[in-house]
N, C-alpha and C. Protein backbone atom coordinates (compact mmCIF):
# COMPACT_ATOMS: atom_id res chain seq x y z
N UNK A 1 0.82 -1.19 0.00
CA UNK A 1 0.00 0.00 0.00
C UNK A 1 0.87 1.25 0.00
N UNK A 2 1.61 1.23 0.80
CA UNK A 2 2.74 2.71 0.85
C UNK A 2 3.37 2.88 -0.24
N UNK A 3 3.72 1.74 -1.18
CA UNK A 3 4.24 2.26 -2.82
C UNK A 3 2.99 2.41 -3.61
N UNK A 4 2.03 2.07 -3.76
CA UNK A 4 0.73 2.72 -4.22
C UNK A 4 0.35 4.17 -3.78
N UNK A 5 0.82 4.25 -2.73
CA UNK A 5 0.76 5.48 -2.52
C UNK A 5 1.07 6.52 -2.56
N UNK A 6 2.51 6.07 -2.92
CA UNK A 6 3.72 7.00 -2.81
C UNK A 6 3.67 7.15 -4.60
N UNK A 7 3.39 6.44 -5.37
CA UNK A 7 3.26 5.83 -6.50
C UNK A 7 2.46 7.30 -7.11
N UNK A 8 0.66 7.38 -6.89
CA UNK A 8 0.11 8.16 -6.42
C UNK A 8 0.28 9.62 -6.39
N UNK A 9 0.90 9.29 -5.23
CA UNK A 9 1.36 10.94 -4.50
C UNK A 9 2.60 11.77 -5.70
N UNK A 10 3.34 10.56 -6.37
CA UNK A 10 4.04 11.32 -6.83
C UNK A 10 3.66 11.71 -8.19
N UNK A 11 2.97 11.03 -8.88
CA UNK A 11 1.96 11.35 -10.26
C UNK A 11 1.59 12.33 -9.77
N UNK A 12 0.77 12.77 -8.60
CA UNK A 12 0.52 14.14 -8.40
C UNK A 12 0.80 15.30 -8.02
N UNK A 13 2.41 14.72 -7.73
CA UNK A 13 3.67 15.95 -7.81
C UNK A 13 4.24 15.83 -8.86
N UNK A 14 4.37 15.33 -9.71
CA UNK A 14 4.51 15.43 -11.05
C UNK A 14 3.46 16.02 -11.51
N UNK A 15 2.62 15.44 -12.13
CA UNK A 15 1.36 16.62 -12.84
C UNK A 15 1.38 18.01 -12.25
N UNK A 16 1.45 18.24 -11.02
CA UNK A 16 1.54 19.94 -10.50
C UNK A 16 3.06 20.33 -10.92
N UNK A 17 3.79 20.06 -10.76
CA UNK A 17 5.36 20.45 -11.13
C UNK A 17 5.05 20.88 -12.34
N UNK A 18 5.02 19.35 -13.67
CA UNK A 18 5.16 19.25 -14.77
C UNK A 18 4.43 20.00 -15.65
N UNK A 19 3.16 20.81 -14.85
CA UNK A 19 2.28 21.15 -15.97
C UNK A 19 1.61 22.25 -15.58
N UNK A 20 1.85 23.50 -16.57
CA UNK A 20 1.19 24.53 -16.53
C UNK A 20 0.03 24.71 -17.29
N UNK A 21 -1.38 24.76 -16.34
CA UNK A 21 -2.43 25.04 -17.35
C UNK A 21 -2.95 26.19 -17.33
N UNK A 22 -3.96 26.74 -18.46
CA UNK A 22 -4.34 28.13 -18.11
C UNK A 22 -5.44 27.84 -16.94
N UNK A 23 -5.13 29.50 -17.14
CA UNK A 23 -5.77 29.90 -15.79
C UNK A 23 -7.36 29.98 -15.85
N UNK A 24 -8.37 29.00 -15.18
CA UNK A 24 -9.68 29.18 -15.29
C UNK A 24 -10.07 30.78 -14.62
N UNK A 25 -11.36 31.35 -15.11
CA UNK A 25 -11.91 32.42 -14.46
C UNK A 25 -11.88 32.43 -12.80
N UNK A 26 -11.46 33.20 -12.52
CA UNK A 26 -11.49 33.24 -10.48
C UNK A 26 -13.37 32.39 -10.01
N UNK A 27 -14.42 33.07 -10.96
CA UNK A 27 -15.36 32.35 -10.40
C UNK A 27 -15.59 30.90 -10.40
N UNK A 28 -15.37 30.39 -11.64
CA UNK A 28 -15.33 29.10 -11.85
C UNK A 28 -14.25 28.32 -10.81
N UNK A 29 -13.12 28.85 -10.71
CA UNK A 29 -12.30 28.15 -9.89
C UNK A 29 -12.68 28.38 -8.74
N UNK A 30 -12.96 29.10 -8.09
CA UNK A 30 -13.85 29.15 -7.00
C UNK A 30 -14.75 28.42 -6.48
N UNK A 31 -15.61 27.79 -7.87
CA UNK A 31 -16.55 26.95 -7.43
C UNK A 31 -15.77 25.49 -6.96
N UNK A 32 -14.21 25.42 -7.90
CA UNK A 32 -14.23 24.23 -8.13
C UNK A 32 -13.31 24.18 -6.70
N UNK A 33 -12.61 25.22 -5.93
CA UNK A 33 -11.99 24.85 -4.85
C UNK A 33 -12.82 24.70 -3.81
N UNK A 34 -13.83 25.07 -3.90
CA UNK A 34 -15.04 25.06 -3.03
C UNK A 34 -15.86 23.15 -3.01
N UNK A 35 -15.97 22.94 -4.02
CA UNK A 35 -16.15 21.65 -4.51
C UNK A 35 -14.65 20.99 -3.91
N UNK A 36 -13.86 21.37 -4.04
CA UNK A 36 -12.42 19.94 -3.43
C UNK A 36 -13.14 20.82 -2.01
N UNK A 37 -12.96 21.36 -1.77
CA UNK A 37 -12.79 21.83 0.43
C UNK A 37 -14.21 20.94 0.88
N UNK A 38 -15.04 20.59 -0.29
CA UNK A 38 -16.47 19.90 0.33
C UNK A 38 -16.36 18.09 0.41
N UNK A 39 -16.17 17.60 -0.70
CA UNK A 39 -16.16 16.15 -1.57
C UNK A 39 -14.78 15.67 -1.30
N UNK A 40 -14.98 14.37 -0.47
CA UNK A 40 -13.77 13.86 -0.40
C UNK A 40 -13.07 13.39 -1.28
N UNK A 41 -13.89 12.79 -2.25
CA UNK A 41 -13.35 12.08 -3.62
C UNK A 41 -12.71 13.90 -4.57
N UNK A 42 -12.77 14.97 -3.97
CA UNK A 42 -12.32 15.85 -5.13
C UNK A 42 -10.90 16.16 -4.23
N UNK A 43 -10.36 15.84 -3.07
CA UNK A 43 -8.91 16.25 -2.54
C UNK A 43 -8.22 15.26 -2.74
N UNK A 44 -7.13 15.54 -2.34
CA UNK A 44 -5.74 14.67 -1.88
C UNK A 44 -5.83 14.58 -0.69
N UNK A 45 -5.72 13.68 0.35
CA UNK A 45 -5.72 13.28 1.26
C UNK A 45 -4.04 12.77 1.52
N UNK A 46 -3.49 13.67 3.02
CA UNK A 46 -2.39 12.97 3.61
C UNK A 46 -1.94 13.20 4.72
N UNK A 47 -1.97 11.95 5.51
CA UNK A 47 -2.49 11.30 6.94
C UNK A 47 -3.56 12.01 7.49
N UNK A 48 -4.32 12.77 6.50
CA UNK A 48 -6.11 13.06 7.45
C UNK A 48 -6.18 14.43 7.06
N UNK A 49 -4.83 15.21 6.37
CA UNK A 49 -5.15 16.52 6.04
C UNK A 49 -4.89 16.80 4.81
N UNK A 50 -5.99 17.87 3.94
CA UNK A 50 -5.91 18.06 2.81
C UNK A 50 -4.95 19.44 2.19
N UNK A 51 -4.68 18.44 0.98
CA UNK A 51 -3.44 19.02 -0.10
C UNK A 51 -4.60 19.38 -1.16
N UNK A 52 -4.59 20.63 -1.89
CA UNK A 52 -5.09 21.21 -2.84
C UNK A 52 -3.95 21.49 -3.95
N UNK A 53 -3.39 20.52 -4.45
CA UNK A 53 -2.53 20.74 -5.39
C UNK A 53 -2.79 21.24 -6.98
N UNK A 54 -2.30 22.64 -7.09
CA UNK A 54 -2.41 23.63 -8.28
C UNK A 54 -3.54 24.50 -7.95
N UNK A 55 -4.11 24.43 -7.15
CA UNK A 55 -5.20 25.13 -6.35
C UNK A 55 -5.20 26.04 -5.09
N UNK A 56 -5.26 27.45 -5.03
CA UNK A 56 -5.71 28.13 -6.00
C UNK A 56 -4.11 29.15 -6.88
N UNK A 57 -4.94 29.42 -7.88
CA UNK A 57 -4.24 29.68 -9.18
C UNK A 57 -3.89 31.04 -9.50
N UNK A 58 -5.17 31.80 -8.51
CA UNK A 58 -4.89 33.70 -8.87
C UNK A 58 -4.98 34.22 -7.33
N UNK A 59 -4.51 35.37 -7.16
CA UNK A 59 -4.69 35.85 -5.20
C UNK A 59 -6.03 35.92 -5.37
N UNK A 60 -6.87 36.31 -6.19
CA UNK A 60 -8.77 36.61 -6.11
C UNK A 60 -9.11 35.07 -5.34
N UNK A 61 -8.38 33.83 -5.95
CA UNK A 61 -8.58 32.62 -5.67
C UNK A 61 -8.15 32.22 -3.94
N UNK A 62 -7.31 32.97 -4.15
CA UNK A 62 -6.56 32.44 -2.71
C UNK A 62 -7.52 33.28 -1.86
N UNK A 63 -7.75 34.41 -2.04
CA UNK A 63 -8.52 35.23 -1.00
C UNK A 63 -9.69 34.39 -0.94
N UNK A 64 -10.77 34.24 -1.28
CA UNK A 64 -11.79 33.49 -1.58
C UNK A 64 -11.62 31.77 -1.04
N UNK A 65 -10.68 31.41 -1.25
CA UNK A 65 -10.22 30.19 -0.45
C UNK A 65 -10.26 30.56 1.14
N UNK A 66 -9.75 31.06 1.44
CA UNK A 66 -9.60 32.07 3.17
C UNK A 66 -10.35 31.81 3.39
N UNK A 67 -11.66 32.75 2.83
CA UNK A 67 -12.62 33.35 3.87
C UNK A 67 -13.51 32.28 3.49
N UNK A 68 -13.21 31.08 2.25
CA UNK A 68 -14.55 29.48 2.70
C UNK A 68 -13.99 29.18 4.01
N UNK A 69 -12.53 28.85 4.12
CA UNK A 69 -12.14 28.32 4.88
C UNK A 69 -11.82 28.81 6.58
N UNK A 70 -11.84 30.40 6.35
CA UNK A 70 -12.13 30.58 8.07
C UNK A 70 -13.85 30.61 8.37
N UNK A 71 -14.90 30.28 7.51
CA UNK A 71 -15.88 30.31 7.71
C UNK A 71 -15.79 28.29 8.03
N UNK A 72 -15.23 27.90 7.70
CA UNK A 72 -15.22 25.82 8.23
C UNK A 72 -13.97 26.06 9.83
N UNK A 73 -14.09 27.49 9.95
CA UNK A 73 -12.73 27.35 11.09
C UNK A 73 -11.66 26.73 11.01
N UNK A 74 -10.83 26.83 9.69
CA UNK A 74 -9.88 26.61 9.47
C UNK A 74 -9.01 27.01 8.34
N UNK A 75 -7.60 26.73 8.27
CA UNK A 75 -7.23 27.72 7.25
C UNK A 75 -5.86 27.08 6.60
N UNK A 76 -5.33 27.61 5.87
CA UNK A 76 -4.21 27.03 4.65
C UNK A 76 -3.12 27.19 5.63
N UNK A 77 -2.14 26.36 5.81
CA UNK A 77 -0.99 26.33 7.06
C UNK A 77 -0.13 26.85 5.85
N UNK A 78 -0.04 26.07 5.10
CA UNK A 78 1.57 26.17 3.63
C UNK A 78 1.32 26.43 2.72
N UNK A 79 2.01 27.18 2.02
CA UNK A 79 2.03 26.90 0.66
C UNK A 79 3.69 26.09 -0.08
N UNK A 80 3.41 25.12 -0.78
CA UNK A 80 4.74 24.52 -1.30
C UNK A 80 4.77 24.82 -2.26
N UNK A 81 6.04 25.66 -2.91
CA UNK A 81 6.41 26.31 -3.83
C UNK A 81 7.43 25.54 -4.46
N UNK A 82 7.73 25.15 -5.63
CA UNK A 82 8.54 24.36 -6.13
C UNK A 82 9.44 25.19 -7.48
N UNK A 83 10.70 26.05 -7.09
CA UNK A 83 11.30 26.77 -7.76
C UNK A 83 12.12 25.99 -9.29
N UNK A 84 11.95 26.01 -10.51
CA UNK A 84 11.93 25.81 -11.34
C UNK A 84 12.29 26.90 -12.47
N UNK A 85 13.90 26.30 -12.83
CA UNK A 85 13.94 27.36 -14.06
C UNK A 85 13.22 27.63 -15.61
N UNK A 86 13.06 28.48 -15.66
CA UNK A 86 12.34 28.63 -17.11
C UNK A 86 12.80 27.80 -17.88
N UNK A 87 14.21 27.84 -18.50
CA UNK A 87 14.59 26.58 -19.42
C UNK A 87 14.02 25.39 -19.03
N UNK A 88 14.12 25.13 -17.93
CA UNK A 88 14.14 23.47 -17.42
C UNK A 88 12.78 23.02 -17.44
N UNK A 89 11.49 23.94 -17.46
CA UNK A 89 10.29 24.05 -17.64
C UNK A 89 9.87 23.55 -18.98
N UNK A 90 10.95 24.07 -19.93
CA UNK A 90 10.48 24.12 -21.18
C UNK A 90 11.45 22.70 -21.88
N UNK A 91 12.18 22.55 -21.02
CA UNK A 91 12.97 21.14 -21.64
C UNK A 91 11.85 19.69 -20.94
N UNK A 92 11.06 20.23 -20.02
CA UNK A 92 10.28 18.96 -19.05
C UNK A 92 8.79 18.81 -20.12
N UNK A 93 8.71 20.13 -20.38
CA UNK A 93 7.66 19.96 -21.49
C UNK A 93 7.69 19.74 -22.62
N UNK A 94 8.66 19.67 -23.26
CA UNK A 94 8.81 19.60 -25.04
C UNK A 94 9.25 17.48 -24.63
N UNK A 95 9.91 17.69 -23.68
CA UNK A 95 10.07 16.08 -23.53
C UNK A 95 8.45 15.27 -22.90
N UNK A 96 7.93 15.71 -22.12
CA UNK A 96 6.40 15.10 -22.30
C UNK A 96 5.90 15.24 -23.52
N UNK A 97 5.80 16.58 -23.99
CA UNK A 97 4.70 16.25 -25.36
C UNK A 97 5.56 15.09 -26.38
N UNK A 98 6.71 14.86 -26.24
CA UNK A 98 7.18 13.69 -26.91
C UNK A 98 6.72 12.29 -26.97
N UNK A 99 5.58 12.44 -26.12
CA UNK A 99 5.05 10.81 -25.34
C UNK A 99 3.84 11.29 -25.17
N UNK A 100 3.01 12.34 -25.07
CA UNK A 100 1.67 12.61 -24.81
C UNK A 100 0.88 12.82 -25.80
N UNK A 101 -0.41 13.17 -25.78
CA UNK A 101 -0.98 13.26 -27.39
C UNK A 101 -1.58 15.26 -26.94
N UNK A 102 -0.50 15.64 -26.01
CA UNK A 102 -0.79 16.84 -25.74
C UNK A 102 0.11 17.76 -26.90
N UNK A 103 -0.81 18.20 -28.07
CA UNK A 103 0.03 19.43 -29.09
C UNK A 103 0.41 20.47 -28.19
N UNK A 104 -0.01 21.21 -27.14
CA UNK A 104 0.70 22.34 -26.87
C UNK A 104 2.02 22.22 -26.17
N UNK A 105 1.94 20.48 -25.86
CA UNK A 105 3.71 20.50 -25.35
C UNK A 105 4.55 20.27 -26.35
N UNK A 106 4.41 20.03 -27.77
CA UNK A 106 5.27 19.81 -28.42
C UNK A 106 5.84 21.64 -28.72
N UNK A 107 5.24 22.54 -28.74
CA UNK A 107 5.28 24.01 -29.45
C UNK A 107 6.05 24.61 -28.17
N UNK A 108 7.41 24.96 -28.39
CA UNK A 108 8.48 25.84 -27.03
C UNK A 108 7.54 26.93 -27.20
N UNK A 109 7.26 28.05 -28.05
CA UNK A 109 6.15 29.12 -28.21
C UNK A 109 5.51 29.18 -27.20
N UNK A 110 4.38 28.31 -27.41
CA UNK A 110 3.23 27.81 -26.53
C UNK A 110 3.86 27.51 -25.08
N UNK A 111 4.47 26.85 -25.00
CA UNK A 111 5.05 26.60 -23.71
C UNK A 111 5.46 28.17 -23.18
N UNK A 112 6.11 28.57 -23.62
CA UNK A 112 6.86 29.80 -22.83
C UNK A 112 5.50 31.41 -22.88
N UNK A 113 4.67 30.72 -23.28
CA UNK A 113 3.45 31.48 -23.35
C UNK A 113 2.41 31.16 -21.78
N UNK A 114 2.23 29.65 -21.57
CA UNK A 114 2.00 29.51 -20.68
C UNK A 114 2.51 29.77 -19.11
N UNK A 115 4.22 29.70 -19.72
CA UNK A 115 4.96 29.93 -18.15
C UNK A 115 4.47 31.33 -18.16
N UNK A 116 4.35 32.37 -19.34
CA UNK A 116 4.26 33.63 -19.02
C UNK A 116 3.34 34.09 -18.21
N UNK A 117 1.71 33.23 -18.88
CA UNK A 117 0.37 33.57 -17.61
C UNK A 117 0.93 33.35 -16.52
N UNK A 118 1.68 32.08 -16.13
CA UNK A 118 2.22 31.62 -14.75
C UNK A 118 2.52 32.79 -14.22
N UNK A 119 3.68 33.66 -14.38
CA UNK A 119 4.40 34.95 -13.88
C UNK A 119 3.26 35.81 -13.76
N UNK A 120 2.17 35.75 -14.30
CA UNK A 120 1.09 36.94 -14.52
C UNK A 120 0.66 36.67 -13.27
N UNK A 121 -0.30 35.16 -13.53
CA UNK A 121 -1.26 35.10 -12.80
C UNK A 121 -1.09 34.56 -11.71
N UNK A 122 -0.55 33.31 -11.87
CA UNK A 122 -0.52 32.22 -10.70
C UNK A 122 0.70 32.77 -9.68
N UNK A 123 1.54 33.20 -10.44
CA UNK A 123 2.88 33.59 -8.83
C UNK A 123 2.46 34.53 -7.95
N UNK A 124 1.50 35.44 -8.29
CA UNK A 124 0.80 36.02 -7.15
C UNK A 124 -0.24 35.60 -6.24
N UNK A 125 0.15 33.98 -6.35
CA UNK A 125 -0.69 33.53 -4.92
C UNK A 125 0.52 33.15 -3.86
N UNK A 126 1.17 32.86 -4.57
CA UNK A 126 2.76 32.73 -3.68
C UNK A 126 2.97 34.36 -2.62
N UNK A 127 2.95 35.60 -3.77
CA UNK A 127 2.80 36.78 -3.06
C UNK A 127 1.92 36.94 -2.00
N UNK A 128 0.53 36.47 -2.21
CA UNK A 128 -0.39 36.89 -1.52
C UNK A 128 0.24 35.99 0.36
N UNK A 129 0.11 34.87 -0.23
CA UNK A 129 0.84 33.74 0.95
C UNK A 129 1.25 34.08 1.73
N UNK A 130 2.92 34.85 0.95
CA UNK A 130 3.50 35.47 2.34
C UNK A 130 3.53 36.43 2.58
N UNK A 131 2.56 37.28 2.34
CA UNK A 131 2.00 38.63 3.46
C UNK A 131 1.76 37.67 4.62
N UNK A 132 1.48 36.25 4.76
CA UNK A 132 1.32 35.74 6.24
C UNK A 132 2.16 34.78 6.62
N UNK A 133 3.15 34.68 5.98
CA UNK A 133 4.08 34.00 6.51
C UNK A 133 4.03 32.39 5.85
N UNK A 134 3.54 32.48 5.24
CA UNK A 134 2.83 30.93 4.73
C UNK A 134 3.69 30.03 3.63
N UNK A 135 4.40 30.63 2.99
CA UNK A 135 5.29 30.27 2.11
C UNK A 135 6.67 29.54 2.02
N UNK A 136 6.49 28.27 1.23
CA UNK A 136 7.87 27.45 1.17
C UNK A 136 8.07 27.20 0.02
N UNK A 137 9.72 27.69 -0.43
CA UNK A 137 10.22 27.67 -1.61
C UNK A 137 11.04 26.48 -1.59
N UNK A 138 10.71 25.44 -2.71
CA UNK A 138 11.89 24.69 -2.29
C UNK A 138 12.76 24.10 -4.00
N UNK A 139 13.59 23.76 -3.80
CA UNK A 139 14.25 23.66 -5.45
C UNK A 139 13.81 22.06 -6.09
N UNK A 140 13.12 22.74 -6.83
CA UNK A 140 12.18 21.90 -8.03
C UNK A 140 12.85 21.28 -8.77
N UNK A 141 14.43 21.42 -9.35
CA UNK A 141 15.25 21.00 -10.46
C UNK A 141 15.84 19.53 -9.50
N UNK A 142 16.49 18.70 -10.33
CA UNK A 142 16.69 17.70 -9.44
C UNK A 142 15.74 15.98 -10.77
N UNK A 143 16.41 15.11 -10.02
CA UNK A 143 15.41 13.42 -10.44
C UNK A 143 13.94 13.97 -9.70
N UNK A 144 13.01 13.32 -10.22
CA UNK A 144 11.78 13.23 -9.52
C UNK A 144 12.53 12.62 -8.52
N UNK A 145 12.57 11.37 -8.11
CA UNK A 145 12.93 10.91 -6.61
C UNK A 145 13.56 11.95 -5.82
N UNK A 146 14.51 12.41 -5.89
CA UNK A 146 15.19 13.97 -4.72
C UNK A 146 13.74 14.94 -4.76
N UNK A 147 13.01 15.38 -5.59
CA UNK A 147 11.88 16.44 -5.88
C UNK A 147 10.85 16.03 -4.71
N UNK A 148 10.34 14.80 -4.83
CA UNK A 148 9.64 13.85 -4.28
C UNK A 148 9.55 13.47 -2.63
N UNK A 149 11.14 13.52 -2.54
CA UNK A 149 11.63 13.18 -1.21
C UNK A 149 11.81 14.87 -0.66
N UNK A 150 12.03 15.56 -1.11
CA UNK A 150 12.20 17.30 -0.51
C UNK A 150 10.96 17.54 0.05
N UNK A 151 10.12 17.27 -0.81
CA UNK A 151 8.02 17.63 -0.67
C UNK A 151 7.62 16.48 0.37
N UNK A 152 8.22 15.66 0.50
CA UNK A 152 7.55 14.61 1.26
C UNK A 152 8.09 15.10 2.86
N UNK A 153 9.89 15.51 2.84
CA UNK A 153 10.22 15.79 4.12
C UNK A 153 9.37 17.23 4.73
N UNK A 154 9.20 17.99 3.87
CA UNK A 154 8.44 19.68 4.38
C UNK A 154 7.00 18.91 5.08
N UNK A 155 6.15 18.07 3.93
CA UNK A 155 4.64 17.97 4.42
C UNK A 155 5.19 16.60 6.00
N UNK A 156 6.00 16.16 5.60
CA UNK A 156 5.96 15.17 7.04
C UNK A 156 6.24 16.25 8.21
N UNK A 157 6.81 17.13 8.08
CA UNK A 157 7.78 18.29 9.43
C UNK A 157 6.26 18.84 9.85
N UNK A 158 4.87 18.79 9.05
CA UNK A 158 3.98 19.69 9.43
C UNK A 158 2.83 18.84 9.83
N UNK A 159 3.06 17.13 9.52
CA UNK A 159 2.00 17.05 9.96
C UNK A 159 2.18 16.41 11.22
């Protein structure tokens, strides 16, 4: 069970690492982080507390995450930040779309279009974060196994 799990866990640190998607509307995503904070089958579960991985995506999102969540009396402890160079972004993606039937990973263009919303949109939930102290940067480059084992030692120290 613990390599199923770990198995798992790391497909879904991979898919969040590996993959930049656009950014849904703040309302829609809203609904849908609202939908994971409700439905157990919509989180990640680990040892009893939930991981919202790639979620949320804009500060409108993160704010709005808050105030569901100090209204359930409770609130986001971390954020895990996984520092990643632009090249290395774009060498992880042109090598998936090599094996996926995903066209926008084969196009560097497209790719470096997406990291760009990233810088727009999504790194300002990292900003928003640590106005409270909430934020962990940790170095993303590396084998998946070291990547894997870095994210696994931060979420074990917290739970």
């Amino acid at each position: 069970e613990g390599d199923n799990q770990r198995m798992n866990f790391s497909s879904l640190i991979g898919a969040t690492m590996l993959s930049i998607f656009p950014v849904p509307p703040d309302s829609i995503a809203c609904l849908m982080v609202l939908r994971s904070t409700s439905e157990p089958r919509c989180m990640a579960m680990i040892n009893g507390k939930v991981a919202l991985p790639s979620r949320p995506r804009t500060a409108a999102q993160a704010e709005a995450l808050d105030k569901l969540l100090d209204l359930k009396k409770t609130s986001i402890n971390v954020m895990l930040a996984l520092e990643v160079s632009e090249e290395e972004l774009v060498k992880r993606l042109l090598k998936r779309g090599q094996t996926s039937d995903r066209s926008d990973d084969t196009n560097e263009n497209v790719i470096r279009e997406r990291i760009a919303v990233y810088h727009s949109k999504t790194a300002a939930v990292a900003d928003y974060y640590k106005t409270f102290d909430k934020v962990l940067m940790l170095k993303g480059e590396g084998t998946v196994d070291e990547i894997f084992t870095r994210l696994c030692n931060e979420i074990d120290t917290r739970l």
